[in-house]
PDB file of N, CA and C in Angstrom:
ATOM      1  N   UNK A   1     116.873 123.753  84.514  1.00  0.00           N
ATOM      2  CA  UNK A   1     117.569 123.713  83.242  1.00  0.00           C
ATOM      3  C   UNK A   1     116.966 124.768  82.328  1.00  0.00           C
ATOM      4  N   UNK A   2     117.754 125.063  81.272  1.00  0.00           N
ATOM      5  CA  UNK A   2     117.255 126.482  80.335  1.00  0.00           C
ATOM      6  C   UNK A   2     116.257 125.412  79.803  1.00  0.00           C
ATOM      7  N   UNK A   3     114.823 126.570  79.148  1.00  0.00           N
ATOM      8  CA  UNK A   3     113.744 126.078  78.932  1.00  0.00           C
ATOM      9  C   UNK A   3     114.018 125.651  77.507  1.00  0.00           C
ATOM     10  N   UNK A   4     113.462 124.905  76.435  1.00  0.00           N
ATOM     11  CA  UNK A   4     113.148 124.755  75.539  1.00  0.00           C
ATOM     12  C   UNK A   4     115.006 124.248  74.492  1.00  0.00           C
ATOM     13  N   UNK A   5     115.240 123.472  75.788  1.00  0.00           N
ATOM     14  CA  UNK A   5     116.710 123.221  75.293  1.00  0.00           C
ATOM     15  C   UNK A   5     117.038 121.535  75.465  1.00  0.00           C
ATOM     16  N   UNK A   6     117.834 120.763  74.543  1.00  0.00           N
ATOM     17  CA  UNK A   6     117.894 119.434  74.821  1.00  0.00           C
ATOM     18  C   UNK A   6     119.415 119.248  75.308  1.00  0.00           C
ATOM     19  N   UNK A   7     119.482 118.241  76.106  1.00  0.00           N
ATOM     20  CA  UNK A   7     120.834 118.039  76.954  1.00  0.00           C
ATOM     21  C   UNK A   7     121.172 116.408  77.347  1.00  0.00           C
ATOM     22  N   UNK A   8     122.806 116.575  77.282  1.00  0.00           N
ATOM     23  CA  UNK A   8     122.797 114.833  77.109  1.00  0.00           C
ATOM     24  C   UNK A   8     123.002 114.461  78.682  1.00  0.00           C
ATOM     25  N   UNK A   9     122.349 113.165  78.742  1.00  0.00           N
ATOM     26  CA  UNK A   9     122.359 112.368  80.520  1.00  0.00           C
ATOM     27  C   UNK A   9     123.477 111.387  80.498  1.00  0.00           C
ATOM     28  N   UNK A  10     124.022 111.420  81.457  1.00  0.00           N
ATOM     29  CA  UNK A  10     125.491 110.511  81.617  1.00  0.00           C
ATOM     30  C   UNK A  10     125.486 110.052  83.131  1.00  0.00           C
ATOM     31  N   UNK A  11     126.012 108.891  83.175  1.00  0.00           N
ATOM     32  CA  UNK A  11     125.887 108.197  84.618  1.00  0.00           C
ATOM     33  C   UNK A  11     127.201 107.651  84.590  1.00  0.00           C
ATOM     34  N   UNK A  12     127.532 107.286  85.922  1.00  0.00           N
ATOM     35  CA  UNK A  12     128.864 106.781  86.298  1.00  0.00           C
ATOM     36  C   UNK A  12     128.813 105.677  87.477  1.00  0.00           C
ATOM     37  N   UNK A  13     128.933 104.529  87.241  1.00  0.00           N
ATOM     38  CA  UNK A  13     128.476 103.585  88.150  1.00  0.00           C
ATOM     39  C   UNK A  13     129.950 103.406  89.098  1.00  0.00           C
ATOM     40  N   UNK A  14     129.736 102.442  90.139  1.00  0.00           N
ATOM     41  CA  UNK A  14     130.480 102.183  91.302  1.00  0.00           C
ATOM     42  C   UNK A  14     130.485 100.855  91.808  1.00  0.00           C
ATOM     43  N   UNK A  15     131.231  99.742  91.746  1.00  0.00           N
ATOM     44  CA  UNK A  15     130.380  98.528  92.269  1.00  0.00           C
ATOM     45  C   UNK A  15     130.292  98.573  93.881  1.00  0.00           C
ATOM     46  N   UNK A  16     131.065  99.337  94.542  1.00  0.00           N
ATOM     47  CA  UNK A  16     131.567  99.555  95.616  1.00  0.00           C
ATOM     48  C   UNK A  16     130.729 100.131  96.248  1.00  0.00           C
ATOM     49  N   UNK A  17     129.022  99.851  97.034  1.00  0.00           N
ATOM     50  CA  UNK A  17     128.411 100.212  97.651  1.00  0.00           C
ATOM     51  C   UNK A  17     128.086 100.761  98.877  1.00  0.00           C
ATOM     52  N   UNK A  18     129.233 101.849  98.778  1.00  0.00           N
ATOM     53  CA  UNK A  18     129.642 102.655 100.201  1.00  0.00           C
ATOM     54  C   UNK A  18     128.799 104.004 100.218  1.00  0.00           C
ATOM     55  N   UNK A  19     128.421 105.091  99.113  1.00  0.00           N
ATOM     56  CA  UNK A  19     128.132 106.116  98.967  1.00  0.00           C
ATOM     57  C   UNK A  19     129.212 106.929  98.772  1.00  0.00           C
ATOM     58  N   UNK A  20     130.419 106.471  98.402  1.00  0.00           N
ATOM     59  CA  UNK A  20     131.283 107.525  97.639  1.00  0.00           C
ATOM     60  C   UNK A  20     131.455 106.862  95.883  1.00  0.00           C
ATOM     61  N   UNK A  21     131.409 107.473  95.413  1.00  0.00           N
ATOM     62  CA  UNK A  21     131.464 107.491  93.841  1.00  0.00           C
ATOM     63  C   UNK A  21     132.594 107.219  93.299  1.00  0.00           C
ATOM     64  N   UNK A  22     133.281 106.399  92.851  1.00  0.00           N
ATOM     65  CA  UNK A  22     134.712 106.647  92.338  1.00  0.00           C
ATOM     66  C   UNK A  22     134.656 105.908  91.037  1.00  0.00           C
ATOM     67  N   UNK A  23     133.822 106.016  90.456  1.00  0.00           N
ATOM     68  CA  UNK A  23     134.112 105.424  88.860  1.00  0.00           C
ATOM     69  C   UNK A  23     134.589 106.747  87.856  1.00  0.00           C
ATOM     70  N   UNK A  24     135.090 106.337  87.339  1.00  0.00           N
ATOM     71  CA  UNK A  24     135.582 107.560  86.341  1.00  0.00           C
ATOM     72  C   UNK A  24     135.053 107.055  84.480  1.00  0.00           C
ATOM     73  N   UNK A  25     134.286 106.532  84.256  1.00  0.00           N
ATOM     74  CA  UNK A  25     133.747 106.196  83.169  1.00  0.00           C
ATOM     75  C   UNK A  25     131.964 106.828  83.138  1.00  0.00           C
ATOM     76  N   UNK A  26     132.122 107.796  82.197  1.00  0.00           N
ATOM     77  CA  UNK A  26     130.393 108.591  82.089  1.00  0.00           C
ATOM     78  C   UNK A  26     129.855 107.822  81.250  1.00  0.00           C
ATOM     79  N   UNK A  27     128.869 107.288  81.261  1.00  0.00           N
ATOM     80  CA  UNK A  27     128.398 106.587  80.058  1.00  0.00           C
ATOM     81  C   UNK A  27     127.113 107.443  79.505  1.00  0.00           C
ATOM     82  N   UNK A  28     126.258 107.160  78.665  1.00  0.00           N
ATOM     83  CA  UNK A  28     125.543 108.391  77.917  1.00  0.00           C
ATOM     84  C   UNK A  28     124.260 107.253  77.972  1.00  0.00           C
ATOM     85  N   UNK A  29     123.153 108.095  78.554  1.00  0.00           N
ATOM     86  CA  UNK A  29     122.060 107.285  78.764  1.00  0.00           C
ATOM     87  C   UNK A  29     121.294 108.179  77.426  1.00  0.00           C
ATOM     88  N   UNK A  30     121.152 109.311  77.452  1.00  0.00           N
ATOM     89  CA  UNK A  30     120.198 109.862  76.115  1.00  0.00           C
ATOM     90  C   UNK A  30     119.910 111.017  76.291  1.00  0.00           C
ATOM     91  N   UNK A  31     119.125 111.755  75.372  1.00  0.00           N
ATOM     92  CA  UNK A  31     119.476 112.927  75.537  1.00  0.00           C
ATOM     93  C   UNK A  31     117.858 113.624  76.543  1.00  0.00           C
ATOM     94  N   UNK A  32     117.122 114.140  76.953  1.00  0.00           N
ATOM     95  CA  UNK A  32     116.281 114.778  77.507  1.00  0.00           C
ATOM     96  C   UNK A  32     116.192 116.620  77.069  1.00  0.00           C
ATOM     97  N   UNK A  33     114.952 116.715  76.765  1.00  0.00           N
ATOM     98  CA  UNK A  33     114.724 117.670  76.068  1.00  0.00           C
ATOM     99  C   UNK A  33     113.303 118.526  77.142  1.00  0.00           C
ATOM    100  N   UNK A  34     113.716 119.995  77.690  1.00  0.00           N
ATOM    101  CA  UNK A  34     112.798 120.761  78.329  1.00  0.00           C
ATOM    102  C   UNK A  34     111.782 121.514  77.813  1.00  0.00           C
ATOM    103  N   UNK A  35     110.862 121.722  78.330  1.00  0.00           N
ATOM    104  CA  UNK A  35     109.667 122.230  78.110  1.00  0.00           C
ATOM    105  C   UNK A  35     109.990 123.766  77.733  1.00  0.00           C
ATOM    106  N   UNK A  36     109.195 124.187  77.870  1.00  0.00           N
ATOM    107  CA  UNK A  36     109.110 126.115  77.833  1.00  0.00           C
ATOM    108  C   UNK A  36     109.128 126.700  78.666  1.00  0.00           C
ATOM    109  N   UNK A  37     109.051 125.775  80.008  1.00  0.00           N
ATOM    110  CA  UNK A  37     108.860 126.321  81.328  1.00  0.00           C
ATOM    111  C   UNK A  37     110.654 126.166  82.067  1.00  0.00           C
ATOM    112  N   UNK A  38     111.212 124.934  81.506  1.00  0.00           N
ATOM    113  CA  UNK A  38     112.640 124.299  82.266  1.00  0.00           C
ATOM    114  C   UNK A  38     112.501 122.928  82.494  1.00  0.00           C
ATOM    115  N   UNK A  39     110.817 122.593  82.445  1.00  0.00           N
ATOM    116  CA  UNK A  39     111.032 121.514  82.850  1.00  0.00           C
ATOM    117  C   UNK A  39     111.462 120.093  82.280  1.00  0.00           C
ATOM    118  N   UNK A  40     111.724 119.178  82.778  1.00  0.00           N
ATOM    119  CA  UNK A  40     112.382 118.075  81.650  1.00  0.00           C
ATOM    120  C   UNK A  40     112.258 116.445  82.610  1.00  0.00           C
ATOM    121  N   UNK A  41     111.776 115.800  81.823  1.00  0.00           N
ATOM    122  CA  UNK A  41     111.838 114.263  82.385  1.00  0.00           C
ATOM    123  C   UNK A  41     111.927 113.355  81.562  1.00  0.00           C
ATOM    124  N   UNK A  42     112.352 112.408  81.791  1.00  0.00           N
ATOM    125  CA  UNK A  42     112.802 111.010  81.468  1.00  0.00           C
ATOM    126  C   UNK A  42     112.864 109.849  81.979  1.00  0.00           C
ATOM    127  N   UNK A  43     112.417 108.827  81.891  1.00  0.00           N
ATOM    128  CA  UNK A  43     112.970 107.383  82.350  1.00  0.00           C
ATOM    129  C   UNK A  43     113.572 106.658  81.595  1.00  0.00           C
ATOM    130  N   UNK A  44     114.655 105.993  82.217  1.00  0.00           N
ATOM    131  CA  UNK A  44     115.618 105.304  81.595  1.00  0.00           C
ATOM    132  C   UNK A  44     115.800 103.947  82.252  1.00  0.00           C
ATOM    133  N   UNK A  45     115.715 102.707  81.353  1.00  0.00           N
ATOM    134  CA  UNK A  45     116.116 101.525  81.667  1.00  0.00           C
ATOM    135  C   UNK A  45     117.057 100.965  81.212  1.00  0.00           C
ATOM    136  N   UNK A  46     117.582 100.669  81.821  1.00  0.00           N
ATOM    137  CA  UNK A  46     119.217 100.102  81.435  1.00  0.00           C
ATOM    138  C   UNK A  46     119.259  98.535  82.000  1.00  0.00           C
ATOM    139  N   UNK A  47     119.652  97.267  81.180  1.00  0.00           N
ATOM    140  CA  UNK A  47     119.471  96.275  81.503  1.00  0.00           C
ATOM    141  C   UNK A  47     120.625  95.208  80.947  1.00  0.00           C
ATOM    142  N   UNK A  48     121.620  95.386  82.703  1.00  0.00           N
ATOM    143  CA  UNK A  48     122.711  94.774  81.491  1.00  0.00           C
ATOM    144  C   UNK A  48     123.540  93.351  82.021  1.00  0.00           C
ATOM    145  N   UNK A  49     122.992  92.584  82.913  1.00  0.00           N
ATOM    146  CA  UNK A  49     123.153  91.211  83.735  1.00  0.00           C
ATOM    147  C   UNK A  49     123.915  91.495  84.793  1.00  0.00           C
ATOM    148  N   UNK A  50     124.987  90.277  84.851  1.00  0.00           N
ATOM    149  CA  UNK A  50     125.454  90.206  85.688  1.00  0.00           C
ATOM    150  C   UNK A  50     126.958  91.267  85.873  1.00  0.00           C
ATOM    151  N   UNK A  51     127.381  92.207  86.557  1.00  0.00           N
ATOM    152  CA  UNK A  51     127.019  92.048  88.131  1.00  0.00           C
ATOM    153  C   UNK A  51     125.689  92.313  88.632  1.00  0.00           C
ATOM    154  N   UNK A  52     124.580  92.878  87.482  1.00  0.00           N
ATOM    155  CA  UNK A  52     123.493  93.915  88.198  1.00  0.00           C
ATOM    156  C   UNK A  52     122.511  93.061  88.229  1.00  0.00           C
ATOM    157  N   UNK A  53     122.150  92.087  88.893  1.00  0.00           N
ATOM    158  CA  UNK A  53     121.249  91.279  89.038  1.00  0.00           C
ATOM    159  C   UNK A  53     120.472  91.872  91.010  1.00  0.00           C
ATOM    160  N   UNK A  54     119.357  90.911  90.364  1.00  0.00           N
ATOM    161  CA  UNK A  54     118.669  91.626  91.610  1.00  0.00           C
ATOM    162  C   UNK A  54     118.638  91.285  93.034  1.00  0.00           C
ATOM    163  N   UNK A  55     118.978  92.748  93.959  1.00  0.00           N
ATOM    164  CA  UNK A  55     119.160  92.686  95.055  1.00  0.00           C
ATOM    165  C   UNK A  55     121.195  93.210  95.303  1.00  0.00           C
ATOM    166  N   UNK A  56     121.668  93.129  94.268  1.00  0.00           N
ATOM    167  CA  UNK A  56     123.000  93.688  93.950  1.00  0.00           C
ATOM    168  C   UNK A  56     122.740  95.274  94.186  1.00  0.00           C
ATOM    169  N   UNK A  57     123.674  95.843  95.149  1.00  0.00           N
ATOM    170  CA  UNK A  57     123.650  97.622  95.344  1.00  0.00           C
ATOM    171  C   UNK A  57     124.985  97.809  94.745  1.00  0.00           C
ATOM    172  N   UNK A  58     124.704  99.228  94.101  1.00  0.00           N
ATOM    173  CA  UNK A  58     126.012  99.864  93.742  1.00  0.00           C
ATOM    174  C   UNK A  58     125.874 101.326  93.752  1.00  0.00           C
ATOM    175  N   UNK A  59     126.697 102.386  93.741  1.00  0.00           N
ATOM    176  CA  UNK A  59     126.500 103.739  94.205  1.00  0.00           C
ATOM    177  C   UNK A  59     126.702 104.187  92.451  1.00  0.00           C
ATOM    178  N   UNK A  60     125.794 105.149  92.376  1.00  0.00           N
ATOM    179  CA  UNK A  60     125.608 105.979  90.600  1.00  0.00           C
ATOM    180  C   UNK A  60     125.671 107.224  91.105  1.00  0.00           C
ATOM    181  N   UNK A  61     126.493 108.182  89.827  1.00  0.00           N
ATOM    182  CA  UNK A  61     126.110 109.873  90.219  1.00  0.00           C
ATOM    183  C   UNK A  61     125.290 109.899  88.269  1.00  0.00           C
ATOM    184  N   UNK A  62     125.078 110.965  88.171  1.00  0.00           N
ATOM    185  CA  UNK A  62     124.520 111.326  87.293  1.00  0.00           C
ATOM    186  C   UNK A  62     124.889 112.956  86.745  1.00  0.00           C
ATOM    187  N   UNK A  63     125.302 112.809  85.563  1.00  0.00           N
ATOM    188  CA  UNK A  63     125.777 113.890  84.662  1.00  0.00           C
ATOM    189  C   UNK A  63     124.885 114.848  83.784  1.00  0.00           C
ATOM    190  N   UNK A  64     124.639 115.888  84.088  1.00  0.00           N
ATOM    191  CA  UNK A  64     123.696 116.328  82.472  1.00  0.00           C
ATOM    192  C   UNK A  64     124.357 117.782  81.889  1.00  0.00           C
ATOM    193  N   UNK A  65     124.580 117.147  80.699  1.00  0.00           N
ATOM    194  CA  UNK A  65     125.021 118.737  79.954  1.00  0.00           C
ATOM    195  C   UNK A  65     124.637 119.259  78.788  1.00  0.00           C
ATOM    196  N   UNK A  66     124.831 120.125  78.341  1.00  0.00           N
ATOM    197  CA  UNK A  66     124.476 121.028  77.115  1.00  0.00           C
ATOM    198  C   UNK A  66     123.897 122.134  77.097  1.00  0.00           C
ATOM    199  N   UNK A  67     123.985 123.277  76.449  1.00  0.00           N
ATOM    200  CA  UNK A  67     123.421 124.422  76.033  1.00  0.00           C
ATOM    201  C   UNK A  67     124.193 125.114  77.516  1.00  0.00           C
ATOM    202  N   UNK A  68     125.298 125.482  77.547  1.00  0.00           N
ATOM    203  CA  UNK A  68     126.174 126.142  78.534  1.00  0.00           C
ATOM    204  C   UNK A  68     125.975 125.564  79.419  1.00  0.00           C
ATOM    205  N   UNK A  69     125.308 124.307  80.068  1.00  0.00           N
ATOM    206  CA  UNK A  69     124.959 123.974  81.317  1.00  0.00           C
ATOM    207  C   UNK A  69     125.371 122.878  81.540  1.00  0.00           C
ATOM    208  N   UNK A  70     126.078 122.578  83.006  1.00  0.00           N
ATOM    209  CA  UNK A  70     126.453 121.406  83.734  1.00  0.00           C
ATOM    210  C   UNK A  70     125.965 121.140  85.015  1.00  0.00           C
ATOM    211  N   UNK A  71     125.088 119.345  85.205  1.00  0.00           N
ATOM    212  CA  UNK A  71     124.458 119.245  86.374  1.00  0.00           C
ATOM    213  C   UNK A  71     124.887 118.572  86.889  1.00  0.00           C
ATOM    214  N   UNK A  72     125.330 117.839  87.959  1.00  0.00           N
ATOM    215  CA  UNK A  72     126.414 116.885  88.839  1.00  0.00           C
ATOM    216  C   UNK A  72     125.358 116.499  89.981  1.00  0.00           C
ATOM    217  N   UNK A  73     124.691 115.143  89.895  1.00  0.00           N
ATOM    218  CA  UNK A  73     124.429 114.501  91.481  1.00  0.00           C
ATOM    219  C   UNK A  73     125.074 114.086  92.502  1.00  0.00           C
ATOM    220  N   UNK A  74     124.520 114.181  93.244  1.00  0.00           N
ATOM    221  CA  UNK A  74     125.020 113.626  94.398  1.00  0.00           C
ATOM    222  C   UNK A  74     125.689 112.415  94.091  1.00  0.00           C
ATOM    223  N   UNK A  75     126.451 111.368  94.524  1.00  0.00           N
ATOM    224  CA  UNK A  75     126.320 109.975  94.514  1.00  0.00           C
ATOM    225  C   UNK A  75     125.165 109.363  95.620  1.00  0.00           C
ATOM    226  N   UNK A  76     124.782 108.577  95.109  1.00  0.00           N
ATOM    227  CA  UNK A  76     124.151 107.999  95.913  1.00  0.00           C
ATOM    228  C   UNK A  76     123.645 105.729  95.564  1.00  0.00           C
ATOM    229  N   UNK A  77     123.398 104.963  96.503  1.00  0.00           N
ATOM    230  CA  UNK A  77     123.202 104.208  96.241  1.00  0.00           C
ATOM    231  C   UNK A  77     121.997 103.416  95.896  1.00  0.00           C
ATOM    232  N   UNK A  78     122.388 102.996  95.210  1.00  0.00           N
ATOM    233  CA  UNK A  78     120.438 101.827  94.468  1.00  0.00           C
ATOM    234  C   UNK A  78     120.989 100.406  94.647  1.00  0.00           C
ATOM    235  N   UNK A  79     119.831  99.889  94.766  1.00  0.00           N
ATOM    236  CA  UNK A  79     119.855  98.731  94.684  1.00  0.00           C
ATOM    237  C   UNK A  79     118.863  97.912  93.610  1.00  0.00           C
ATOM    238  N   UNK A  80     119.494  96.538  92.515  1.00  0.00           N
ATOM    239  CA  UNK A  80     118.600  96.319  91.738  1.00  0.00           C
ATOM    240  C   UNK A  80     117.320  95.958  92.255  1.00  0.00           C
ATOM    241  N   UNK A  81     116.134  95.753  91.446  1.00  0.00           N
ATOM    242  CA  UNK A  81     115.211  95.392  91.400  1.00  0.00           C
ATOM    243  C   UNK A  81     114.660  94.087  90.702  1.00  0.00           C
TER     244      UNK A  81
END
């Protein structure tokens, strides 16, 4: 990511625990802000019952944008904790 730049995080959940992604709702986890170098981290907890109770899998991609830049994950699946 460009260095010394802040950018907003967006996720898109799935209840459908296959590894294809098909939710179409981004939701906005917060914003993350890079170093001088590019680099940038964050943890995010999100805690929101039921369906996501633990041992429940569902497939998430993850969004990040700003300052001309767009990042797109993979989908992939988690399972709660």
């Amino acid at each position: 990511m460009l260095p010394d730049s802040t950018f907003v995080v967006q996720r898109r959940v799935d209840l459908n625990a296959d590894g294809v992604c098909t939710g179409t709702t981004w939701l906005t986890n917060g914003p993350i802000t890079t170093s001088s170098g590019g680099a940038g981290a964050e943890h995010f907890e999100v805690e929101r019952g039921a369906p996501f109770l633990s041992g429940v899998s569902f497939d998430v991609q993850f969004h990040v944008i700003g300052n001309g830049t767009e990042l797109v994950s993979e989908c992939f699946t988690v399972t709660v904790k």
